[in-house]
C-alpha atoms as a PDB file:
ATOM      1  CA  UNK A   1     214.158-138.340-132.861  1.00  0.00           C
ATOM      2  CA  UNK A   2     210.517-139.705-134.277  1.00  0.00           C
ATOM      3  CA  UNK A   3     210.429-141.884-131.392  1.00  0.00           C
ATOM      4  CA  UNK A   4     210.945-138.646-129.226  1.00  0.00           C
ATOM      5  CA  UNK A   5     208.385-136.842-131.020  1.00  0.00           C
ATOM      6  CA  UNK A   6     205.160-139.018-130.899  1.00  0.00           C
ATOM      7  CA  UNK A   7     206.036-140.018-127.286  1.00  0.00           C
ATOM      8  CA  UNK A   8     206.118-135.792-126.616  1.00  0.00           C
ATOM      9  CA  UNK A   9     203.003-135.751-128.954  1.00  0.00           C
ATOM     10  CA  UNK A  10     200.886-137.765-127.006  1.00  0.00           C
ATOM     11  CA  UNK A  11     201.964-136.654-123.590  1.00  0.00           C
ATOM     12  CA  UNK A  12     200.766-133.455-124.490  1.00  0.00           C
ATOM     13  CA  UNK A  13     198.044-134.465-126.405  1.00  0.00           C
ATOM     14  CA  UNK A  14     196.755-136.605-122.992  1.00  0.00           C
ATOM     15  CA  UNK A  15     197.136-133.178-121.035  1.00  0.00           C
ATOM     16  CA  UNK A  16     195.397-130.438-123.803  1.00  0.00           C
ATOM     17  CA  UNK A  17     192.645-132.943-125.523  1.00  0.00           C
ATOM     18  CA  UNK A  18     191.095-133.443-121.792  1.00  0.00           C
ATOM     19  CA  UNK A  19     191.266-129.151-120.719  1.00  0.00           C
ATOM     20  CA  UNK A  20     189.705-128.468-123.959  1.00  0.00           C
ATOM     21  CA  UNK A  21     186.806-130.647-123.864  1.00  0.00           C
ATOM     22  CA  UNK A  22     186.259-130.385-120.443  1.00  0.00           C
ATOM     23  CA  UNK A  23     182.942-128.803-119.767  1.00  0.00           C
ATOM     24  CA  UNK A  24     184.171-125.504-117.291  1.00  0.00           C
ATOM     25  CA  UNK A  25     186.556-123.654-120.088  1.00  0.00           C
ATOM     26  CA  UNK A  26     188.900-123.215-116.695  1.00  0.00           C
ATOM     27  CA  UNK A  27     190.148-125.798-117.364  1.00  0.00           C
ATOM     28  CA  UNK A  28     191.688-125.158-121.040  1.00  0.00           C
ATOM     29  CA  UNK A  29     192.115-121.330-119.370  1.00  0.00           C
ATOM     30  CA  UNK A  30     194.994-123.084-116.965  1.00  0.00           C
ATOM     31  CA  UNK A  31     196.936-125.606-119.236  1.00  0.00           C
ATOM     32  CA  UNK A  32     197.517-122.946-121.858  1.00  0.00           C
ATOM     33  CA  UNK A  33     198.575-120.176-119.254  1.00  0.00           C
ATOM     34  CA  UNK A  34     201.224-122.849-118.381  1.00  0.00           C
ATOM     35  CA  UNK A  35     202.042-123.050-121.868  1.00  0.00           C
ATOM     36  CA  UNK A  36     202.419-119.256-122.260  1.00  0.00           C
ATOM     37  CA  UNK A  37     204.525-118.745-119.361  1.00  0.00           C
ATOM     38  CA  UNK A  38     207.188-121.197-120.934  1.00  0.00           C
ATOM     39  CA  UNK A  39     207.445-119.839-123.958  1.00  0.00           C
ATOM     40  CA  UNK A  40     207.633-116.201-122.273  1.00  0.00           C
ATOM     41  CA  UNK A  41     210.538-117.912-120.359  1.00  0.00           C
ATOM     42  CA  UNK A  42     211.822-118.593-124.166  1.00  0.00           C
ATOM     43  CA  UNK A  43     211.461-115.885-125.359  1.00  0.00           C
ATOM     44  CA  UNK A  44     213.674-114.157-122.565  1.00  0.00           C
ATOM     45  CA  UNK A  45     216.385-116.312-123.764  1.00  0.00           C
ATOM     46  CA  UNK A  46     215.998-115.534-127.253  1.00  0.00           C
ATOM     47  CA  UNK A  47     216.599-112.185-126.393  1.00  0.00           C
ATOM     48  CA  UNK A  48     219.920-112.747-124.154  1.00  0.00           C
ATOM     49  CA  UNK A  49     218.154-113.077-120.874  1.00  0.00           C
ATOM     50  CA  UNK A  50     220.091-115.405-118.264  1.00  0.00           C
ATOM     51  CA  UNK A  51     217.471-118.670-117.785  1.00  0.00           C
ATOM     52  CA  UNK A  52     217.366-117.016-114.190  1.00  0.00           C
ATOM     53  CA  UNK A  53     216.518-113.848-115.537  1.00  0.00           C
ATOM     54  CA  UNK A  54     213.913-115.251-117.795  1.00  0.00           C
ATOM     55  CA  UNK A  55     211.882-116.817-115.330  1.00  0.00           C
ATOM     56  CA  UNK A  56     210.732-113.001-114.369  1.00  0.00           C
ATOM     57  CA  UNK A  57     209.396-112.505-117.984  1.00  0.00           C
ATOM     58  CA  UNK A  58     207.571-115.716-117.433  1.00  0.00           C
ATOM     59  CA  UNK A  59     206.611-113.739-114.297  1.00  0.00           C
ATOM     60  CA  UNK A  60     205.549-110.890-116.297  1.00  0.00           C
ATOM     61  CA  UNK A  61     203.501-113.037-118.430  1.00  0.00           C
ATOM     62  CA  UNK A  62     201.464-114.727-115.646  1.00  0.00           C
ATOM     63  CA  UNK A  63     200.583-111.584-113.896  1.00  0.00           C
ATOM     64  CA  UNK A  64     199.450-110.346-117.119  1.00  0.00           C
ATOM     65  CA  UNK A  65     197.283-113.272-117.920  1.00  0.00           C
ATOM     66  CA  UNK A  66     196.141-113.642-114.341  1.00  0.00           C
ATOM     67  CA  UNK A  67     194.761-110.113-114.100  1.00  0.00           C
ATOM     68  CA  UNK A  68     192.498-110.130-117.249  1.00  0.00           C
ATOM     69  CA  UNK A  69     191.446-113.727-115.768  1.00  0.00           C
ATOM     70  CA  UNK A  70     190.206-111.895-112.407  1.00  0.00           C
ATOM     71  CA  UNK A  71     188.699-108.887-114.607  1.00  0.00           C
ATOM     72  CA  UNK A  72     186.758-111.636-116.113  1.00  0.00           C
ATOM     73  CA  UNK A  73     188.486-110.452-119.470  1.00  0.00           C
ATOM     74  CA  UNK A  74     187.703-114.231-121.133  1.00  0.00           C
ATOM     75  CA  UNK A  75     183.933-113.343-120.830  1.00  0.00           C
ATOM     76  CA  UNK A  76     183.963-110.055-122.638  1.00  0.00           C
ATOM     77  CA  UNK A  77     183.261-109.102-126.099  1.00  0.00           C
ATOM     78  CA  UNK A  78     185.662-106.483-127.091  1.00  0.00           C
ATOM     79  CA  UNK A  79     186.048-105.618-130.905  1.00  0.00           C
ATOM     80  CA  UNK A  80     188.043-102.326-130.375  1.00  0.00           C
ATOM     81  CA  UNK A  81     190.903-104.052-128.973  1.00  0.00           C
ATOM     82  CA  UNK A  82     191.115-107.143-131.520  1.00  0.00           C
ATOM     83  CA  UNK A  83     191.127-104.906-134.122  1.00  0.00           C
ATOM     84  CA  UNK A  84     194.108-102.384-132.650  1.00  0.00           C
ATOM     85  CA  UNK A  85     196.199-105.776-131.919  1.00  0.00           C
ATOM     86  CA  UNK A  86     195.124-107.232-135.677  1.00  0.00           C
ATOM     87  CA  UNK A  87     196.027-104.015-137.253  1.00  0.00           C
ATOM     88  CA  UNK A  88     199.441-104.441-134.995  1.00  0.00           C
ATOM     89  CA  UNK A  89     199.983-107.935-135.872  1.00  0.00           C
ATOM     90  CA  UNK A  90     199.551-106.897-139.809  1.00  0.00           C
ATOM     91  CA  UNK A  91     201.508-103.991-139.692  1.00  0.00           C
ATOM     92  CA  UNK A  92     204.433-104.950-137.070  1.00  0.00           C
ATOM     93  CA  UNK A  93     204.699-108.232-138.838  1.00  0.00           C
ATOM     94  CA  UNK A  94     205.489-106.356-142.087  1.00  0.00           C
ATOM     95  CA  UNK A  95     208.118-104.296-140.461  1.00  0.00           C
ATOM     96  CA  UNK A  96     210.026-107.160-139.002  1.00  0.00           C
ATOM     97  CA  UNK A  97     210.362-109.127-142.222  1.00  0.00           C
ATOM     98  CA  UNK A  98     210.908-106.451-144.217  1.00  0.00           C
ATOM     99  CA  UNK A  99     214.048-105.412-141.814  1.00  0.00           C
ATOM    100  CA  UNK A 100     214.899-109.032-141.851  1.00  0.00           C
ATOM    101  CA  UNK A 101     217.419-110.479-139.259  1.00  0.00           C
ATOM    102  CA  UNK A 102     220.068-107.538-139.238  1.00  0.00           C
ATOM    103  CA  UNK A 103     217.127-105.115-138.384  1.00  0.00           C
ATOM    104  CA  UNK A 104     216.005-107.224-135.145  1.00  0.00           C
ATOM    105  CA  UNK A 105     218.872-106.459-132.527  1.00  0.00           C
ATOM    106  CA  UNK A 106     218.111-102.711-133.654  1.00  0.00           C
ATOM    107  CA  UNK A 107     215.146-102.920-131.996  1.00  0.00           C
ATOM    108  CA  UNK A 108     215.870-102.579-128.130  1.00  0.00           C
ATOM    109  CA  UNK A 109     215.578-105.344-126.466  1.00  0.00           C
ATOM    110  CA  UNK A 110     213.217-103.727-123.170  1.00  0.00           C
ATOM    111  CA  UNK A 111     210.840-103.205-126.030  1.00  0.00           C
ATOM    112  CA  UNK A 112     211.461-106.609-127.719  1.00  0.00           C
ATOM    113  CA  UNK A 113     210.820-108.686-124.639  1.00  0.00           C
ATOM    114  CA  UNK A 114     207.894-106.382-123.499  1.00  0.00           C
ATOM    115  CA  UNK A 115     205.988-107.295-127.148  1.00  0.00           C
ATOM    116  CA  UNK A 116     206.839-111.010-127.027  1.00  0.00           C
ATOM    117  CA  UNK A 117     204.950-110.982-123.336  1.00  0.00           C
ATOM    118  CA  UNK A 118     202.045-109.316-124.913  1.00  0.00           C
ATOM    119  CA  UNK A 119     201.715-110.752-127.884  1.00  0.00           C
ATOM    120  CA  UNK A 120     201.500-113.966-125.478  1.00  0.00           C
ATOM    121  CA  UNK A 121     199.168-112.520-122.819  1.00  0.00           C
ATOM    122  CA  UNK A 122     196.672-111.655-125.815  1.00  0.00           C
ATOM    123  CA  UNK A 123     196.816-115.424-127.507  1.00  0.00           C
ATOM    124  CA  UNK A 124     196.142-116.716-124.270  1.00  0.00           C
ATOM    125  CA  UNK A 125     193.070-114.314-124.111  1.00  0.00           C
ATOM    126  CA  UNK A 126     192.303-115.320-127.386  1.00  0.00           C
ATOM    127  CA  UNK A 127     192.431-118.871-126.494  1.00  0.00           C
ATOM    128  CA  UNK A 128     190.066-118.225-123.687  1.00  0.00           C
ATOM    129  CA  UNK A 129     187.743-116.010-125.201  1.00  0.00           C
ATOM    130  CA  UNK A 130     187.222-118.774-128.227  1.00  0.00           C
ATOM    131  CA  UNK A 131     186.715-121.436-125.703  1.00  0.00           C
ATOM    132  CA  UNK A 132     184.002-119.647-124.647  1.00  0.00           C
ATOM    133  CA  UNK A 133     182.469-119.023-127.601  1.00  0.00           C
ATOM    134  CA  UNK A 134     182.714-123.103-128.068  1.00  0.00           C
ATOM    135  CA  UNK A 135     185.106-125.708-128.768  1.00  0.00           C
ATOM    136  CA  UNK A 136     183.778-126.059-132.368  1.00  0.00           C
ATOM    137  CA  UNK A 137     185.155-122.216-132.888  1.00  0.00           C
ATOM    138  CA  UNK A 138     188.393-122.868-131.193  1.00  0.00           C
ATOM    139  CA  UNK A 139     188.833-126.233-132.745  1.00  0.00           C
ATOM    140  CA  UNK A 140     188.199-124.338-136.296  1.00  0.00           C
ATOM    141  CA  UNK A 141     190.840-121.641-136.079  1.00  0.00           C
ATOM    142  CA  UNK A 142     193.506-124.790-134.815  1.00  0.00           C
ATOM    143  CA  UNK A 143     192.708-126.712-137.446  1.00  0.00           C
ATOM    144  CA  UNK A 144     193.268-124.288-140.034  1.00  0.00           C
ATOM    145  CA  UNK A 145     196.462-123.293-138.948  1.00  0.00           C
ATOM    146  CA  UNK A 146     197.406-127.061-138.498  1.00  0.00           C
ATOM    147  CA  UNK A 147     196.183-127.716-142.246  1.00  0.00           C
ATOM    148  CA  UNK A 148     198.281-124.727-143.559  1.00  0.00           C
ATOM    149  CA  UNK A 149     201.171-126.056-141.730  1.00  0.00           C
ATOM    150  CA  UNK A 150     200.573-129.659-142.837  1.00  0.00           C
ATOM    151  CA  UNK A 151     199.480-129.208-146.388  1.00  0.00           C
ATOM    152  CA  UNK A 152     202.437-126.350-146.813  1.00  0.00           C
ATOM    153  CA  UNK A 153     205.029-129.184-145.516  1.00  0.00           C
ATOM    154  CA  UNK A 154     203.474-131.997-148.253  1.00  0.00           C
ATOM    155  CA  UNK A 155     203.366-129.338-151.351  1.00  0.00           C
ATOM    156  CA  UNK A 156     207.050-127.837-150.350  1.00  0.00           C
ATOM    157  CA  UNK A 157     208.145-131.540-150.080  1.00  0.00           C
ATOM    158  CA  UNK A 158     206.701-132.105-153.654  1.00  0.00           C
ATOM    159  CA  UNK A 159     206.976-128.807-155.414  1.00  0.00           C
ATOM    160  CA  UNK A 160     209.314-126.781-153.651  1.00  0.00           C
ATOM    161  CA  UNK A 161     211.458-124.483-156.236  1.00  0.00           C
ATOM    162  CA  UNK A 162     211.009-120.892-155.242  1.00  0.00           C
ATOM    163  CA  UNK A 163     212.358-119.913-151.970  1.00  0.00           C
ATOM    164  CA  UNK A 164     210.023-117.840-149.817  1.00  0.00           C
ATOM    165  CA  UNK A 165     212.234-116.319-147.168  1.00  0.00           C
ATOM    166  CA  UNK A 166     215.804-117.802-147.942  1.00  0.00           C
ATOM    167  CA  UNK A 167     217.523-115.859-145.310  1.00  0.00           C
ATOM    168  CA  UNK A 168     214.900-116.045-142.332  1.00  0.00           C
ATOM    169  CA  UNK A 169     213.815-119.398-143.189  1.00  0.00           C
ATOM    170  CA  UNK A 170     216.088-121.456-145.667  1.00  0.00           C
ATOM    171  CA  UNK A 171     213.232-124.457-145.573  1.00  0.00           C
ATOM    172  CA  UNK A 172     210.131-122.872-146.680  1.00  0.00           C
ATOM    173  CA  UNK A 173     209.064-122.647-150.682  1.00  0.00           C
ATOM    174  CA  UNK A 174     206.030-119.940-152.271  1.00  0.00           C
ATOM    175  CA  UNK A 175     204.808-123.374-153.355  1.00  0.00           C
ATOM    176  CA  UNK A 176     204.100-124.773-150.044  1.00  0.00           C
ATOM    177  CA  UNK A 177     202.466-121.849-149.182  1.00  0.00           C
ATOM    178  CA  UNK A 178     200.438-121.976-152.128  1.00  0.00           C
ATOM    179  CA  UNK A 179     199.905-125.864-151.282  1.00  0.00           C
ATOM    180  CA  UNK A 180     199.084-124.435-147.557  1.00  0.00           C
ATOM    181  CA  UNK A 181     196.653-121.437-148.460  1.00  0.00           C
ATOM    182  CA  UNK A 182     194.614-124.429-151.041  1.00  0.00           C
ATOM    183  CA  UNK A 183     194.373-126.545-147.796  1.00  0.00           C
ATOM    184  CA  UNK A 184     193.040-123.679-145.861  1.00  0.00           C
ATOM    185  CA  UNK A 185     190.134-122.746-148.209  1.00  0.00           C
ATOM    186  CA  UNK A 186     189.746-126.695-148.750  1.00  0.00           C
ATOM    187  CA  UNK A 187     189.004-127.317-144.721  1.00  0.00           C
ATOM    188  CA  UNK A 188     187.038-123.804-144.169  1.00  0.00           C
ATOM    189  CA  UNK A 189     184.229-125.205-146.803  1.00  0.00           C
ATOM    190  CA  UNK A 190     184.404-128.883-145.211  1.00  0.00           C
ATOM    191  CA  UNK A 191     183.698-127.596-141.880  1.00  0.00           C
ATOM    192  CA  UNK A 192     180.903-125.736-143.248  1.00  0.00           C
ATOM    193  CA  UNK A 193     179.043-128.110-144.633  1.00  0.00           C
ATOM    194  CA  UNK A 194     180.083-130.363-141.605  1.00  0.00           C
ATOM    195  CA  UNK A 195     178.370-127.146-139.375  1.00  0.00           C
ATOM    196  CA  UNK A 196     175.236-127.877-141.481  1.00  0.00           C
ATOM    197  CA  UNK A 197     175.219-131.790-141.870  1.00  0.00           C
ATOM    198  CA  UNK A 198     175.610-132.256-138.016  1.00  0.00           C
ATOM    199  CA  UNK A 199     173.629-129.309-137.004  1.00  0.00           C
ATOM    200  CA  UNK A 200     176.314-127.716-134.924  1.00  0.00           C
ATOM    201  CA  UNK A 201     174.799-125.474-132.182  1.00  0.00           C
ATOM    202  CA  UNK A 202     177.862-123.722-131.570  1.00  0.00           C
ATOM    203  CA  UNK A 203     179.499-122.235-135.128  1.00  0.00           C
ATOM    204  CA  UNK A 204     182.464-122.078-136.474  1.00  0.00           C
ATOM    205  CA  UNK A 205     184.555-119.572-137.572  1.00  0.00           C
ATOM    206  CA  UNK A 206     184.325-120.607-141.008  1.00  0.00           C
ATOM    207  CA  UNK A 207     180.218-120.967-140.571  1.00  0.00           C
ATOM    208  CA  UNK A 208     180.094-117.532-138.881  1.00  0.00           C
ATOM    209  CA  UNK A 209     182.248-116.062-142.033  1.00  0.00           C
ATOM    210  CA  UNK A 210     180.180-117.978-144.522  1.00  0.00           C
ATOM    211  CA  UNK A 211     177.025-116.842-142.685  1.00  0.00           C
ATOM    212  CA  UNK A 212     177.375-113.158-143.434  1.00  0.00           C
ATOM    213  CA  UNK A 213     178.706-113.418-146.924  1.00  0.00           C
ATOM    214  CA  UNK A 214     179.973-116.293-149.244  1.00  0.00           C
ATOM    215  CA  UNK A 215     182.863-114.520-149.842  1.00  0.00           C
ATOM    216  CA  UNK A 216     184.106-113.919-146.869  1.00  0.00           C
ATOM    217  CA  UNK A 217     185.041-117.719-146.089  1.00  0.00           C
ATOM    218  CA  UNK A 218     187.806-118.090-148.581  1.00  0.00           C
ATOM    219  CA  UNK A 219     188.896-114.561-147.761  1.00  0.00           C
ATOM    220  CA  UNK A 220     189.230-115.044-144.537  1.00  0.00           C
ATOM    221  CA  UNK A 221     190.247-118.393-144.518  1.00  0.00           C
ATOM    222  CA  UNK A 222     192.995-117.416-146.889  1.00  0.00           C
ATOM    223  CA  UNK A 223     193.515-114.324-144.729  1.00  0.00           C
ATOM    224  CA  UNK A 224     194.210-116.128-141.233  1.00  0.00           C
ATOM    225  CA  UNK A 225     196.736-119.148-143.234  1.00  0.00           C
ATOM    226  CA  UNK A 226     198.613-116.474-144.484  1.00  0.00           C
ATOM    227  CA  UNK A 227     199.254-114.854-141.020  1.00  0.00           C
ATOM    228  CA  UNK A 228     200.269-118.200-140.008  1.00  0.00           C
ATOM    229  CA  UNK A 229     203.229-118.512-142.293  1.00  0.00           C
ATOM    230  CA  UNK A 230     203.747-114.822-140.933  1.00  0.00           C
ATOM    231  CA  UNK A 231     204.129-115.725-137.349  1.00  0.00           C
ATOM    232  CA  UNK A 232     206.156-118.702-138.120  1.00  0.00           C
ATOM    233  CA  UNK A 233     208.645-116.151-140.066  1.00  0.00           C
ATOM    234  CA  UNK A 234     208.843-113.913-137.287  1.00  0.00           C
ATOM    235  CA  UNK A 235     209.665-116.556-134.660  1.00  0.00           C
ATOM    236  CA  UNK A 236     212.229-118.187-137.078  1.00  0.00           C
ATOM    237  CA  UNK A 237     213.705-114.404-137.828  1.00  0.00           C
ATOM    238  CA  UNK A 238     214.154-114.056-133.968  1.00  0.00           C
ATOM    239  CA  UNK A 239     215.961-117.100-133.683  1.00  0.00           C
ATOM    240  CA  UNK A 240     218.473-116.648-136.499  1.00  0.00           C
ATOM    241  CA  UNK A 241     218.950-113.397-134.844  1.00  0.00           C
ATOM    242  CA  UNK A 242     219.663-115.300-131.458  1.00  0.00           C
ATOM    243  CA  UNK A 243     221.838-118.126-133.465  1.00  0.00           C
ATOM    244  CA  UNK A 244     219.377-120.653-132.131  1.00  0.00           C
ATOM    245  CA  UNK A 245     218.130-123.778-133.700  1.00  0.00           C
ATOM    246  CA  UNK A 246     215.163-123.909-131.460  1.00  0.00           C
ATOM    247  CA  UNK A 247     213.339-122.224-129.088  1.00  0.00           C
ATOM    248  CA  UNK A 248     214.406-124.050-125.928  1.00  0.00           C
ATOM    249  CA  UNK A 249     214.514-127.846-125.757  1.00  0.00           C
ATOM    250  CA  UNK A 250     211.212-128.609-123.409  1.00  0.00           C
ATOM    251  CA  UNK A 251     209.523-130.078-125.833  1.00  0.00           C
ATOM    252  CA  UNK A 252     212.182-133.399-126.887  1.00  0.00           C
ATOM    253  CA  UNK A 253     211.773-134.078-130.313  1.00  0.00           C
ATOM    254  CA  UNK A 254     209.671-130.893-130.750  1.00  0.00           C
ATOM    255  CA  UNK A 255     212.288-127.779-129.647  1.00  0.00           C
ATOM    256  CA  UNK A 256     210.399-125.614-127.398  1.00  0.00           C
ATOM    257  CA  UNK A 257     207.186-124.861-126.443  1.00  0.00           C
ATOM    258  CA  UNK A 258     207.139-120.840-129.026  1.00  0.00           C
ATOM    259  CA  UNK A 259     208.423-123.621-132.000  1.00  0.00           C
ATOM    260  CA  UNK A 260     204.947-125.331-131.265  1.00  0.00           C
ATOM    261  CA  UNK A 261     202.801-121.994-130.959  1.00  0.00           C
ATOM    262  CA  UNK A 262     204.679-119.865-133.104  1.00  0.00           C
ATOM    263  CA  UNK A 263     201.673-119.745-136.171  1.00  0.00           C
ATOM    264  CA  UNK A 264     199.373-118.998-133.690  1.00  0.00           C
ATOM    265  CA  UNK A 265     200.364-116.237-132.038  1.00  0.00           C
ATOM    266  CA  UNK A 266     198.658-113.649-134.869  1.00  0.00           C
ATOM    267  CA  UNK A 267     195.837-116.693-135.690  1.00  0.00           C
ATOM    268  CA  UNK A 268     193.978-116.433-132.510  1.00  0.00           C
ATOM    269  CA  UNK A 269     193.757-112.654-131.932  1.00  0.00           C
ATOM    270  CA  UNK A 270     192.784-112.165-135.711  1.00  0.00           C
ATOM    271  CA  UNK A 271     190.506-114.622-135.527  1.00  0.00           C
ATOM    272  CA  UNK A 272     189.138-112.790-132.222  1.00  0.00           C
ATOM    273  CA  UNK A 273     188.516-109.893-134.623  1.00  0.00           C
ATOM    274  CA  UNK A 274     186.733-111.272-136.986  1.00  0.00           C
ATOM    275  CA  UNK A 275     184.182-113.083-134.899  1.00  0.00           C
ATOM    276  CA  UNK A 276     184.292-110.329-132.810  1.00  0.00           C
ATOM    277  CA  UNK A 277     183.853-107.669-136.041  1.00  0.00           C
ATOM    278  CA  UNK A 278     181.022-109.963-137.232  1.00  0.00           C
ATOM    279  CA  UNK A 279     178.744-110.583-134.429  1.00  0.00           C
END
């Protein structure tokens, strides 16, 4: 299983770390539209679509993406609608985890796939928009969701007493997501100061938060881990609901491809917002 994991690591790594440094953004643009397809394809599944049958929601998905890429959507600043799908993503979120598993196949399931495909059509936005406004952004908001995950992981590991979400996600402890939220705050002031030791000419989100008020950066830094842990919830609520381990298997060692992407799903469009709300 490790050996499956690193080898699947690195293959992906060799495909992303090349499309997001690449100088034309296109590039990054085309390898995560791939990505979102697939886990639209999942995400039919999860919701008791026929693999055949999922392949149109995967459909759905590219059209989607592929006609804000021809409006020249990635290019566009546009505030109004990263705060309606932030205030979605905070509210919606809520809802969901407060029904817990029982309440998700109450929800019908035309209106269950429909969301997945555009919550997935606007992170791909998201993904393109921030690549525009530079890889040291985009590489920011990763990073901190990485960090939450990765510091959550060590502190549950070590700490863990308190169950979070025992019957959505048996694994997770309050502790590791105090352990995550510390690793957050820790990274948004390192990149700071690395934005000002290195002279960045394209900011970070953390630099662009710190920039208008000192308090913003742990807020929001705090702010955006926390939504991780939500997405990662939500993803692990609809597969209890669907009696699944993982996602799909695409990704060996890994599960599927909305297992990998899962955090950042709210992340990148509420990171959208903020940049967007602060200029």
């Amino acid at each position: 299983m490790l050996k499956q994991r690193i080898i699947t690591a690195f293959a992906l790594l060799a495909i992303l770390l090349p499309a997001l440094f690449a100088a034309q953004p296109e590039w990054l643009m085309l390898a995560t539209l791939v990505l979102m397809c697939l886990a639209a394809w999942e995400w039919g599944q999860l919701n008791g679509y026929s693999k055949a049958l999922s392949w149109w929601v995967a459909l759905a998905c590219l059209a989607m993406c592929a006609l804000a890429w021809i409006l020249q959507l990635p290019t566009r600043t546009m505030p109004t609608l990263w705060i309606l799908v932030g205030g979605c993503w905070v509210l919606l979120a809520g809802l969901l985890l407060r029904r817990g598993v029982v309440g998700w196949p109450s929800v019908p399931r035309w209106l269950r796939v429909a969301g997945g495909v555009l919550a997935l059509a606007l992170t791909w936005l998201a993904v393109a928009q921030a690549r525009y406004l530079g890889i040291n952004f985009l590489l920011s908001v990763l990073c901190l969701v990485w960090a939450a995950d990765v510091f959550a992981y060590f502190a549950g590991r070590a700490l863990g007493r308190r169950k979070l979400a025992p019957s959505i996600s048996p694994g997770k402890s309050w502790e590791g997501v105090w352990g995550g939220m510390l690793g957050v705050v820790v990274l948004a002031c390192a990149w700071v100061w690395a934005d000002g030791y290195f002279d960045a000419s394209a900011l970070s989100l953390h630099s662009r938060l710190a920039a208008h008020a000192w308090w913003l950066l742990p807020v929001g830094a705090l702010f955006l881990g926390a939504m991780s842990v939500v997405g990662d919830l939500v993803e692990s609520l609809v597969k209890r609901s669907a009696g699944a381990k993982d996602s799909s298997n695409l990704l060996p060692g890994h599960g599927g491809v909305l297992d990998r992407v899962d955090a950042l799903l709210p992340t990148l469009p509420l990171a959208m917002m903020l940049a967007s709300v602060l200029g």
